[in-house]
C-alpha atoms as a PDB file:
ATOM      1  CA  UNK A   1       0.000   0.000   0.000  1.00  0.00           C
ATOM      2  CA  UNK A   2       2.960   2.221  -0.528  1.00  0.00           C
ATOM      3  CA  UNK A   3       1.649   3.825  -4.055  1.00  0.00           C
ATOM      4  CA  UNK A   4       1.490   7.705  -3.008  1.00  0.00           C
ATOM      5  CA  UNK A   5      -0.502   8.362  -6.474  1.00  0.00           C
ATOM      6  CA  UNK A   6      -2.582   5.307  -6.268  1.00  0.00           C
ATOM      7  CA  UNK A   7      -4.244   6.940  -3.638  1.00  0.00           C
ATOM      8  CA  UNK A   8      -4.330  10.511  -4.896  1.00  0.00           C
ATOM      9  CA  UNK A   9      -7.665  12.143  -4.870  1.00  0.00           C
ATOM     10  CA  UNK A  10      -9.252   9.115  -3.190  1.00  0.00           C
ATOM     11  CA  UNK A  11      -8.484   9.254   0.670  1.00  0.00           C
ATOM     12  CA  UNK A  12     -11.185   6.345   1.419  1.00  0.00           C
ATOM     13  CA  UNK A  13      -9.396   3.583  -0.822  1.00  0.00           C
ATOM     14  CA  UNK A  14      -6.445   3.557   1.677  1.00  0.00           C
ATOM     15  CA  UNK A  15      -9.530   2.494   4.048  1.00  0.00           C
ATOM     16  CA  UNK A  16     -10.579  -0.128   1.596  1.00  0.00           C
ATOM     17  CA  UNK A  17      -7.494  -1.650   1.861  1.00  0.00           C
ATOM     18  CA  UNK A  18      -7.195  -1.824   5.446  1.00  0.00           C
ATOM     19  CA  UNK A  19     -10.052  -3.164   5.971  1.00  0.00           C
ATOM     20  CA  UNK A  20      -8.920  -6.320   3.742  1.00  0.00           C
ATOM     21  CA  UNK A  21      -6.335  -6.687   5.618  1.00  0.00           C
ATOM     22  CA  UNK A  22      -8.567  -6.528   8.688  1.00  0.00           C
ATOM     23  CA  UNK A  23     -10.443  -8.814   7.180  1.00  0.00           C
ATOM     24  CA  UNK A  24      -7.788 -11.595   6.683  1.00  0.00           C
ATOM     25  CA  UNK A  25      -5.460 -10.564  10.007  1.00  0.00           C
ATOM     26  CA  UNK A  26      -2.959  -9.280   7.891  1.00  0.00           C
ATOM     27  CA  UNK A  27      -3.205  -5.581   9.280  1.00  0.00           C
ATOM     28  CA  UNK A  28       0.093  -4.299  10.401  1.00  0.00           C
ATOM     29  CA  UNK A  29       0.216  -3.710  14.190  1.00  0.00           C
ATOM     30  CA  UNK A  30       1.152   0.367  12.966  1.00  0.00           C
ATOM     31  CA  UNK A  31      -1.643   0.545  10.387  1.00  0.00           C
ATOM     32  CA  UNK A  32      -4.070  -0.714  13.508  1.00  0.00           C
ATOM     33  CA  UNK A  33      -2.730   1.898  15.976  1.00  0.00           C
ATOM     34  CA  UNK A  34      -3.163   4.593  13.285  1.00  0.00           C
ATOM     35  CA  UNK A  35      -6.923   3.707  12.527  1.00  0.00           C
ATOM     36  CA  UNK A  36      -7.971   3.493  16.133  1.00  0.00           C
ATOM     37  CA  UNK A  37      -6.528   6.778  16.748  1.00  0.00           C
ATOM     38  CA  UNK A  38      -8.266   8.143  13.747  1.00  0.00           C
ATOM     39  CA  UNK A  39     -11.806   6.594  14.720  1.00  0.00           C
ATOM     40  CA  UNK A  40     -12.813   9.599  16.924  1.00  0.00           C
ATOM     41  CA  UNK A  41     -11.925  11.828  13.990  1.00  0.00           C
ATOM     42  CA  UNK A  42     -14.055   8.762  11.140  1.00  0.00           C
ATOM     43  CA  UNK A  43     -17.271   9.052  13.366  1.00  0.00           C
ATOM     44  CA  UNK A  44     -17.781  12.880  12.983  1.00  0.00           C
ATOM     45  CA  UNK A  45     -16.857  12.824   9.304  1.00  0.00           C
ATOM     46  CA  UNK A  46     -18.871   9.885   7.948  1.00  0.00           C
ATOM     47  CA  UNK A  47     -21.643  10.485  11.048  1.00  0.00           C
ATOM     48  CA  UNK A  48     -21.666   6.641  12.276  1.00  0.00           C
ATOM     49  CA  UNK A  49     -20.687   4.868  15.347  1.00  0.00           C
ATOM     50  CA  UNK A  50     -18.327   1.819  16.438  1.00  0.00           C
ATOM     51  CA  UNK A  51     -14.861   1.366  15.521  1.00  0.00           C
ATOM     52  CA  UNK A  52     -12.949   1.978  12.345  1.00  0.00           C
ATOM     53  CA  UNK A  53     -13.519  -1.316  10.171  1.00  0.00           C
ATOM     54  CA  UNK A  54     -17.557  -0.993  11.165  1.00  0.00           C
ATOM     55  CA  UNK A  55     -17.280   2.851   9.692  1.00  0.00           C
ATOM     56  CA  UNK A  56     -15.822   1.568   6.640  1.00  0.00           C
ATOM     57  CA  UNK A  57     -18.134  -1.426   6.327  1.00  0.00           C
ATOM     58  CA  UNK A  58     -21.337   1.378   7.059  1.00  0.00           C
ATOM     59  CA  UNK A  59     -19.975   3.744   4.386  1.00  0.00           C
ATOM     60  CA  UNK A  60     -19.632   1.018   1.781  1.00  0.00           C
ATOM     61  CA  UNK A  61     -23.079  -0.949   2.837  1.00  0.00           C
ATOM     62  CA  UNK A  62     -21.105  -4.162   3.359  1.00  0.00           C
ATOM     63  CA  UNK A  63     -22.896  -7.373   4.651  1.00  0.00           C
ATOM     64  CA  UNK A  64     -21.799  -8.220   8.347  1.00  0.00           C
ATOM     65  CA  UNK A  65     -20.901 -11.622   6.354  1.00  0.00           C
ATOM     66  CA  UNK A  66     -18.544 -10.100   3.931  1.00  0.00           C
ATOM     67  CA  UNK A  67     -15.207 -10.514   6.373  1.00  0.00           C
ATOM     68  CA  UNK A  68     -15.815 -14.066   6.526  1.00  0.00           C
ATOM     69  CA  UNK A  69     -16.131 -14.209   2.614  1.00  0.00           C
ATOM     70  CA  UNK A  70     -12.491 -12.197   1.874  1.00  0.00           C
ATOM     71  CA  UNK A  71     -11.188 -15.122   4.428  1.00  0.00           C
ATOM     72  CA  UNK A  72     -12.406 -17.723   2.341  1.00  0.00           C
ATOM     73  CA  UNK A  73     -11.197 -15.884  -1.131  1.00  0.00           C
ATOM     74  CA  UNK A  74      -7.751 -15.080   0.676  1.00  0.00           C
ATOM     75  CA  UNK A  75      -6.828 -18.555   1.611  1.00  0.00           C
ATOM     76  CA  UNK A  76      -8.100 -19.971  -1.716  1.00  0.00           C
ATOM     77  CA  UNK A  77      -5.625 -17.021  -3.342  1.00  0.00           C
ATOM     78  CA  UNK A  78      -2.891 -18.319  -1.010  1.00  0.00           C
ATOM     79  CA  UNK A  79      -3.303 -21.660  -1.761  1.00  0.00           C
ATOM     80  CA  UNK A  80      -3.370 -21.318  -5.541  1.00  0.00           C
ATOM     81  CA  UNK A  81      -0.196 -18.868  -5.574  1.00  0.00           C
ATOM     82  CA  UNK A  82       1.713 -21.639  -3.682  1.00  0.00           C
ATOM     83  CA  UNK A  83       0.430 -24.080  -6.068  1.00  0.00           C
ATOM     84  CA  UNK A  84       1.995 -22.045  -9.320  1.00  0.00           C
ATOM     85  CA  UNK A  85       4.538 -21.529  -7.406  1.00  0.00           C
ATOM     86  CA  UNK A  86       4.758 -17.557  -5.985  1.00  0.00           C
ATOM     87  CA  UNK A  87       3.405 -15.908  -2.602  1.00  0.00           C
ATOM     88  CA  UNK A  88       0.798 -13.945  -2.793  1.00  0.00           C
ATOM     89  CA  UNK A  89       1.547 -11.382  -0.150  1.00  0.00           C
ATOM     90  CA  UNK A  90      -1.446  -9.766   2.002  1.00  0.00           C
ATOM     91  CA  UNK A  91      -1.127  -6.022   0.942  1.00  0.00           C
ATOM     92  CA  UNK A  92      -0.898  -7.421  -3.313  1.00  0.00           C
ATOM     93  CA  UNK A  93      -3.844  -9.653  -1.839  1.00  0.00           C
ATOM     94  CA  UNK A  94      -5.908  -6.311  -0.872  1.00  0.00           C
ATOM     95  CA  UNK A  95      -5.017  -3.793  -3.633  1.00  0.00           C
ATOM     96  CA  UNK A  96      -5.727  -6.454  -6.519  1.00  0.00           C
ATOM     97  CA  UNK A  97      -9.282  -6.557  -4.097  1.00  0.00           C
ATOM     98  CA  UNK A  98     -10.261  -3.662  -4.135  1.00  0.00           C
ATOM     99  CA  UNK A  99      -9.023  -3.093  -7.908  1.00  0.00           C
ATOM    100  CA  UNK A 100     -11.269  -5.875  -8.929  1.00  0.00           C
ATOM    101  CA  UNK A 101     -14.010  -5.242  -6.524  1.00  0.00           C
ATOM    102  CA  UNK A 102     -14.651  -1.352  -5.893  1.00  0.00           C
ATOM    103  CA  UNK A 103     -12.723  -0.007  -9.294  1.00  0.00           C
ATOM    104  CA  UNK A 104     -11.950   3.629  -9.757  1.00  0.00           C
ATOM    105  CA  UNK A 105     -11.792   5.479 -12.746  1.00  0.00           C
ATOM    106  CA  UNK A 106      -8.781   6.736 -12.980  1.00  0.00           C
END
């Protein structure tokens, strides 16, 4: 997630992202601190309650279920990389995610 221009004009796909990560316990301990310190500051902007990944998940309507799906699609990415024989790491895992999930126009 180190792509300064990726993210250029679109603040809330940095969000996106993290919340993959979230989603398959690949968040870096520092990413983590950074968005619960930045909750207080997510609840007045986007008006909602709870903690950062339930802001995210409000803002983009996401099914309570939908963690437990990017789980099931992260392991079967894992496996499959291993099996052609690369490593899928978890922040390619999220951007190529979101890219194919919540595109941008660019």
């Amino acid at each position: 997630m180190s792509d300064v221009n990726r993210y250029e004009g679109k603040p809330f796909l940095k969000f996106l992202e993290a919340y993959i990560l979230w989603a398959i316990d690949e968040l870096p301990e520092e990413l983590s601190d950074q968005l619960v310190a930045m909750t207080p500051h997510l609840r007045r902007v986007y008006k909602c309650t709870g903690d950062w990944h339930s802001i995210v998940a409000q803002q983009m309507d996401f099914p309570d279920s939908l963690p437990a799906l990017i789980r099931e699609i992260w392991e079967k990415s894992k496996k499959t990389s291993k099996q052609e024989g690369w490593t899928l790491s978890p922040e390619a895992f999220s951007i190529n995610f979101v890219n194919v999930n919540f595109p941008t126009e660019d």
